[in-house]
C-alpha atoms as a PDB file:
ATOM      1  CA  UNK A   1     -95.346-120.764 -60.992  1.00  0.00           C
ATOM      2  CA  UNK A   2     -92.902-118.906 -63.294  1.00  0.00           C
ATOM      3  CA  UNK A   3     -92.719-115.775 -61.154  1.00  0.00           C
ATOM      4  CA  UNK A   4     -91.555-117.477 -57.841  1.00  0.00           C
ATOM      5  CA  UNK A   5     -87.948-118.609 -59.593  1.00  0.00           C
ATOM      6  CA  UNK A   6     -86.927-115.164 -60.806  1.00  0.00           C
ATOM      7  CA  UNK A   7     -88.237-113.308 -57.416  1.00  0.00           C
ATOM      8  CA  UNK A   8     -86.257-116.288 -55.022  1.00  0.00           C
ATOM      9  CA  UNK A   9     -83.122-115.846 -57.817  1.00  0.00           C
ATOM     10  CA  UNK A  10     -83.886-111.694 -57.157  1.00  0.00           C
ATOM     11  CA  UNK A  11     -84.031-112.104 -53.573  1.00  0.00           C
ATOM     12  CA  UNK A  12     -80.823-114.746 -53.181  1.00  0.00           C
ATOM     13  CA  UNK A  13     -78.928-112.583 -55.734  1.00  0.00           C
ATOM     14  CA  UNK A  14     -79.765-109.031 -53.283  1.00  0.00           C
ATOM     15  CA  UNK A  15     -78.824-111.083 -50.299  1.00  0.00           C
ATOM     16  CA  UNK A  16     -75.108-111.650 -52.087  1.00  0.00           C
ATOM     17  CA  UNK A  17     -74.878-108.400 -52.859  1.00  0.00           C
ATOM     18  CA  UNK A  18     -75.411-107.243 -49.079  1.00  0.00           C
ATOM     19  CA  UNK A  19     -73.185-110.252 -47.976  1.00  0.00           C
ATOM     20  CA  UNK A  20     -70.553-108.973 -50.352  1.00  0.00           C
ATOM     21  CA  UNK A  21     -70.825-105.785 -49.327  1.00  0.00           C
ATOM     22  CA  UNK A  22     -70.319-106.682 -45.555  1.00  0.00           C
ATOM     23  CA  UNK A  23     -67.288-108.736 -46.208  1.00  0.00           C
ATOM     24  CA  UNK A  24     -65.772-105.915 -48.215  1.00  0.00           C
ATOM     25  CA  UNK A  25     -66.389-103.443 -45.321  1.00  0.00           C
ATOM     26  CA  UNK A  26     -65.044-105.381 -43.658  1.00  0.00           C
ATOM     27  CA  UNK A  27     -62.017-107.102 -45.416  1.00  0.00           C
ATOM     28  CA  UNK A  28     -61.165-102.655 -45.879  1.00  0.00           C
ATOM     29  CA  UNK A  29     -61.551-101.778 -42.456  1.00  0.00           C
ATOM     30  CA  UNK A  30     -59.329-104.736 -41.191  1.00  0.00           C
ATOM     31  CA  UNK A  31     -56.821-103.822 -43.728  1.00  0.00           C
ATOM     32  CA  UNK A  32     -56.682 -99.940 -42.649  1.00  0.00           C
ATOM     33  CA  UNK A  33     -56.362-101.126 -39.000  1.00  0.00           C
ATOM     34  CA  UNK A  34     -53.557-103.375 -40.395  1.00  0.00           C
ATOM     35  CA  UNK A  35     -51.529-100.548 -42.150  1.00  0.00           C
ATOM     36  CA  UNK A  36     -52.731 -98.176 -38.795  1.00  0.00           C
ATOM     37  CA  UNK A  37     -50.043-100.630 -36.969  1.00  0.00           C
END
């Protein structure tokens, strides 16, 4: 019962870090085609 917290906090905590590293591919890409203008 104690190992199914700490592997659903593991697997929500790995699923921010690929969310955050989406939005920061993104957030750069729209700011190069910003300063491409």
């Amino acid at each position: 019962m104690k190992l199914a917290p700490s592997w659903s906090d593991q697997a929500s905590f790995l699923r921010l870090m690929v969310i955050c590293q989406f939005c920061n591919s993104s957030i750069y890409s729209a700011m190069l085609l910003v300063n491409g203008r």
